[in-house]
Each structure stands twice: as C-alpha cells, then as structure tokens.
C-alpha atoms as a PDB file:
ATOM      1  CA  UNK A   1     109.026   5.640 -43.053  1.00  0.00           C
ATOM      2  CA  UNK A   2     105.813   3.831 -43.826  1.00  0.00           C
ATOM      3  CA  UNK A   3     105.353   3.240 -47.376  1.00  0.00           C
ATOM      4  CA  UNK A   4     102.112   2.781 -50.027  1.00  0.00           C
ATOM      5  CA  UNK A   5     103.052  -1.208 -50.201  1.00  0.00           C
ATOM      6  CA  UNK A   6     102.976  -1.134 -46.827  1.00  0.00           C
ATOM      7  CA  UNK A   7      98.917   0.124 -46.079  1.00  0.00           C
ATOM      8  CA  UNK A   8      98.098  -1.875 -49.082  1.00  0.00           C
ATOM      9  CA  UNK A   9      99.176  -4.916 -47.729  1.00  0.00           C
ATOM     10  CA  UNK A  10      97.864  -4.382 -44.430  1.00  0.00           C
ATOM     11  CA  UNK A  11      94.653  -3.933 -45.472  1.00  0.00           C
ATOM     12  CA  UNK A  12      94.887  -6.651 -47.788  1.00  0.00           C
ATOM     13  CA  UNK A  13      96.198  -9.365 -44.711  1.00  0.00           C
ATOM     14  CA  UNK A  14      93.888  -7.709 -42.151  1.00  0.00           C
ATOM     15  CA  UNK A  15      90.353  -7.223 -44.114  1.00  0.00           C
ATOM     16  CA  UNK A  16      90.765  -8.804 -47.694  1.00  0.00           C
ATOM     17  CA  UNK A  17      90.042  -5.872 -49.572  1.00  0.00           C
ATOM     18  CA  UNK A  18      91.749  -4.952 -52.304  1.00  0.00           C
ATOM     19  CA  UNK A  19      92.692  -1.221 -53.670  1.00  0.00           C
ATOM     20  CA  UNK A  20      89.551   0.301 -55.864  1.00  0.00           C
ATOM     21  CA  UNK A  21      91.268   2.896 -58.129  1.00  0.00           C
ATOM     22  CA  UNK A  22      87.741   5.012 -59.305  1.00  0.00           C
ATOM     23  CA  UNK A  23      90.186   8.188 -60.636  1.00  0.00           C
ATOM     24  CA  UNK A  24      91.397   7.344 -63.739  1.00  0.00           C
ATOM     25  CA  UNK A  25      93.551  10.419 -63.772  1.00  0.00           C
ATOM     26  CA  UNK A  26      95.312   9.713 -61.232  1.00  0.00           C
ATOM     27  CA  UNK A  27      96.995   6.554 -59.312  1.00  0.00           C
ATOM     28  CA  UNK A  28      94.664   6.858 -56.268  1.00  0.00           C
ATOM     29  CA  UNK A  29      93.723   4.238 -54.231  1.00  0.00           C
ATOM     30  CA  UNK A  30      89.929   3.934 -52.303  1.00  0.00           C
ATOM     31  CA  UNK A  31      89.768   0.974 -49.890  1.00  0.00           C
ATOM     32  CA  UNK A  32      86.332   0.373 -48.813  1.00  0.00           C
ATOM     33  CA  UNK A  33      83.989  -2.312 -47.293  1.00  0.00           C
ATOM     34  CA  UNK A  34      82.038  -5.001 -49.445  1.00  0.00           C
ATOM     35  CA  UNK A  35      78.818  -4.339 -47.607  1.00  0.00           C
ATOM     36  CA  UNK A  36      78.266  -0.937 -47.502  1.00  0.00           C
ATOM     37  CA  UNK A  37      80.572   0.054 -49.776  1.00  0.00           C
ATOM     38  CA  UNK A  38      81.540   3.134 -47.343  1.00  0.00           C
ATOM     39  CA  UNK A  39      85.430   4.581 -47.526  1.00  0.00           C
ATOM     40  CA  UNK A  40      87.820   3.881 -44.648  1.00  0.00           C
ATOM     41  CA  UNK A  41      90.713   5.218 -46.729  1.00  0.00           C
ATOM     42  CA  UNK A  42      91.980   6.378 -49.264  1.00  0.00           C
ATOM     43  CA  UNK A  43      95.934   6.512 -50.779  1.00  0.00           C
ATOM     44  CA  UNK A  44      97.243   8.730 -52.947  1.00  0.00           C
ATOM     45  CA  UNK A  45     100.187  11.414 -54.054  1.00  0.00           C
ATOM     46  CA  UNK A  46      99.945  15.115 -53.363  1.00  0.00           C
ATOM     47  CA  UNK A  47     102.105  17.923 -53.764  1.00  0.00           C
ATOM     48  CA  UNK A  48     103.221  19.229 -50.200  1.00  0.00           C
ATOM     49  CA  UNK A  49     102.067  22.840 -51.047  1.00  0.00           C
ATOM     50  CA  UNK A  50      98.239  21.036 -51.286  1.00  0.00           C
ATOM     51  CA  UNK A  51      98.907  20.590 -47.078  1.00  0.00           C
ATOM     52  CA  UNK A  52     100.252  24.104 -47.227  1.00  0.00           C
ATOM     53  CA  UNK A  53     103.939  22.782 -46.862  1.00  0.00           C
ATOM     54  CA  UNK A  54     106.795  24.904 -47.745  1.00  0.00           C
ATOM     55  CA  UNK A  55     107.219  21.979 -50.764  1.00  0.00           C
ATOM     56  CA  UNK A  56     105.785  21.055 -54.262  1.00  0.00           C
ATOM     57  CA  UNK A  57     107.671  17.416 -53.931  1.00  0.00           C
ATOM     58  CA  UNK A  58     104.888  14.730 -54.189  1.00  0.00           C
ATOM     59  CA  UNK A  59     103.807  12.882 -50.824  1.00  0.00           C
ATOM     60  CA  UNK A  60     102.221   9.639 -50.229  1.00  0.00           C
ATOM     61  CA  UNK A  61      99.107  10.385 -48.007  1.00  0.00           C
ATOM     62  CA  UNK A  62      96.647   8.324 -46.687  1.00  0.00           C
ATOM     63  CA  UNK A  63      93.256   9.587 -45.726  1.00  0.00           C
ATOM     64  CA  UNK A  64      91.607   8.391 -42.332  1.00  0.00           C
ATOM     65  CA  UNK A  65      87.946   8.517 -40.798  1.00  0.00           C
ATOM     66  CA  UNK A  66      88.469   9.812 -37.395  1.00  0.00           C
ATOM     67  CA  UNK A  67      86.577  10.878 -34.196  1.00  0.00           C
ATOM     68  CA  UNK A  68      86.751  14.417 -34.243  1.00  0.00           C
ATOM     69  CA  UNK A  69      88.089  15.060 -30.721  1.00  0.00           C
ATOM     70  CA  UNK A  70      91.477  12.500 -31.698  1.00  0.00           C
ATOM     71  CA  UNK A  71      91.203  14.598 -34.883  1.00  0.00           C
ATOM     72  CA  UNK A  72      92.214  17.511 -33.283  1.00  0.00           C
ATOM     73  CA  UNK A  73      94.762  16.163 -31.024  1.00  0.00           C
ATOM     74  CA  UNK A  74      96.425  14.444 -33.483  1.00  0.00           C
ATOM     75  CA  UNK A  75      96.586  17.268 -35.974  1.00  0.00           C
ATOM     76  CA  UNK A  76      99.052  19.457 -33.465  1.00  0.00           C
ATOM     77  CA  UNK A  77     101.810  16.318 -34.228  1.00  0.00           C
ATOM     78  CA  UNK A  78     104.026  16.692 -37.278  1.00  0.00           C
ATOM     79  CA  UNK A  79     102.585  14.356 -39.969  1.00  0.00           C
ATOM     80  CA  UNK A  80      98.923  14.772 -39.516  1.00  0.00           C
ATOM     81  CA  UNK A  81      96.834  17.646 -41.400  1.00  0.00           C
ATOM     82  CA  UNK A  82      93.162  18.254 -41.838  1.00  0.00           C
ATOM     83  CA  UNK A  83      91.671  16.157 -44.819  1.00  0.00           C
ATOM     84  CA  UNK A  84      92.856  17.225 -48.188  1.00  0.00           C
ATOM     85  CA  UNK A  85      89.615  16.485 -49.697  1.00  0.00           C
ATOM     86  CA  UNK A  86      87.576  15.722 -47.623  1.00  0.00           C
ATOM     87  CA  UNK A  87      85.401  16.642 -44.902  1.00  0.00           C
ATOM     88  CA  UNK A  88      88.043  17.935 -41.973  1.00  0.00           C
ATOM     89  CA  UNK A  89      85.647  17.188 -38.993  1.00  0.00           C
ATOM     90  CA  UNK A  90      85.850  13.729 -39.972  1.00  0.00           C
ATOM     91  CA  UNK A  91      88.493  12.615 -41.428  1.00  0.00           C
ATOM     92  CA  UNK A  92      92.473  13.430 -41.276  1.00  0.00           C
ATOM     93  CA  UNK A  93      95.482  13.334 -43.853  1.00  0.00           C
ATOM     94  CA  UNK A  94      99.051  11.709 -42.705  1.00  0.00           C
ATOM     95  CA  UNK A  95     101.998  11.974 -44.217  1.00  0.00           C
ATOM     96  CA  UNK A  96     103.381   8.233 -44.574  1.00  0.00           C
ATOM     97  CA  UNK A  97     106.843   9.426 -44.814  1.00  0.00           C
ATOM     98  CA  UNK A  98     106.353  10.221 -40.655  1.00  0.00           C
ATOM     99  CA  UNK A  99     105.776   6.960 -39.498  1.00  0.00           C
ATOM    100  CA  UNK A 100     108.753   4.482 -38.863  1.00  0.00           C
ATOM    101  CA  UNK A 101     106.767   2.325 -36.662  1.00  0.00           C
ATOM    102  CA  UNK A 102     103.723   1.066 -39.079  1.00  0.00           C
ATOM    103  CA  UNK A 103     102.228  -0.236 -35.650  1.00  0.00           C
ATOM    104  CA  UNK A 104     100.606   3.439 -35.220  1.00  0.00           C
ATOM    105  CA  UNK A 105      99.263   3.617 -38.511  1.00  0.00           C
ATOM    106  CA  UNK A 106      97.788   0.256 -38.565  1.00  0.00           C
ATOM    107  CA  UNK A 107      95.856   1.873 -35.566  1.00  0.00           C
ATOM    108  CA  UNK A 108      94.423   4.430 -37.275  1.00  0.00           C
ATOM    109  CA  UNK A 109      93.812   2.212 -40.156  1.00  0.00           C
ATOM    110  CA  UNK A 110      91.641  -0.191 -37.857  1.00  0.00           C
ATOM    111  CA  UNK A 111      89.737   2.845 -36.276  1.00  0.00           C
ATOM    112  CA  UNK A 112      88.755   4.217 -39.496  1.00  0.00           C
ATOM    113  CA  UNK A 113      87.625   1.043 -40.325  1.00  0.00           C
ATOM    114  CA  UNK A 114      85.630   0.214 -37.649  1.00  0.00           C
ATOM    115  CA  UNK A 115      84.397   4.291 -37.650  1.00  0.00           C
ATOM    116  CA  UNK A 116      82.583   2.990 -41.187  1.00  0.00           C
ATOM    117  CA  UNK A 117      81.173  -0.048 -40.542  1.00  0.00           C
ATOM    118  CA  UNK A 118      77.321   1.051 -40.478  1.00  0.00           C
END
C-alpha cells in the first residue's frame, strides 16, 4: 500500500516541489509546476461513498492528468475511478491503498507531470 508520505516525497526528490495546501478546510494537497503554475496532482482524503464505494471510511486519493485513451483502460482495474473533482476526460482518481509497488504510481505521477508542462 502506497501511502501520502510516500507521493509527497517523490515529488519532492524527483521535481523539488513542495505540497501547496490552497483549501483551508481541508488537509489537501495541490502539487504544481513553478512556471506555469498548472496542477499535475493533487492529494487528499475522501469518503469511499464519494467514488461510489460500498464505504464511508476515508481514502487517501491522488488525482492524475491522464491521456484519455489510458484513462479509460485504466479505469476497468480496481483502484482507479474517474476524477472526483475534476474533469473525468482528463484526469483519473487512484486509490493509494491499491498500490504495493510505488514504481506504478511514480509512473503515473511522471506522466501527469509531463501531460502539464505547457
């Protein structure tokens, strides 16, 4: 099981950018780039009934740009929903509690990256 630490640090090692937290209701956690200060993800705790789960215990998420077609694919695999919040062409939710091997999600975490670069 991935966990929060986990993407933070990640993104911390691989692009030096530290969490933005712009909700001050809530603990969420926008990572985005200097330049053009787009999203590439975004962190944050959700009740599973939000991802129509049979579940109100709270889930770490993480929010991902993604190319539509992988989108799609990826959503028929347990862990992966379409955005909560967000636009669900373009972007996906995972559930960090379905990755053991962060390898995957670092991935997804570069693609979304490099999805917002311009």
């Amino acid at each position: 099981m991935s966990t929060e630490a986990e993407v933070i640090d990640y993104i911390f090692q691989r692009y030096q950018i530290q969490p933005d937290r712009p909700f001050a209701k809530n603990n969420s956690s926008v990572f985005r780039h200097r330049r053009n200060q787009k999203w590439f993800a975004l962190l944050m705790s959700v009740t599973g009934d939000k991802l129509d789960l049979p579940t109100n215990d709270e889930l770490t998420i993480l929010n991902l740009k993604i190319e539509p077609e992988l989108g799609s694919i990826l959503q028929e695999q347990a862990g992966f929903f379409p955005a909560y919040h967000m636009n669900k062409s373009h972007w996906i939710t995972v559930d960090l509690r379905q990755f053991a091997d962060f390898s995957e999600l670092a991935g997804l975490i570069d693609a979304s990256y490099s999805l917002t670069l311009t």
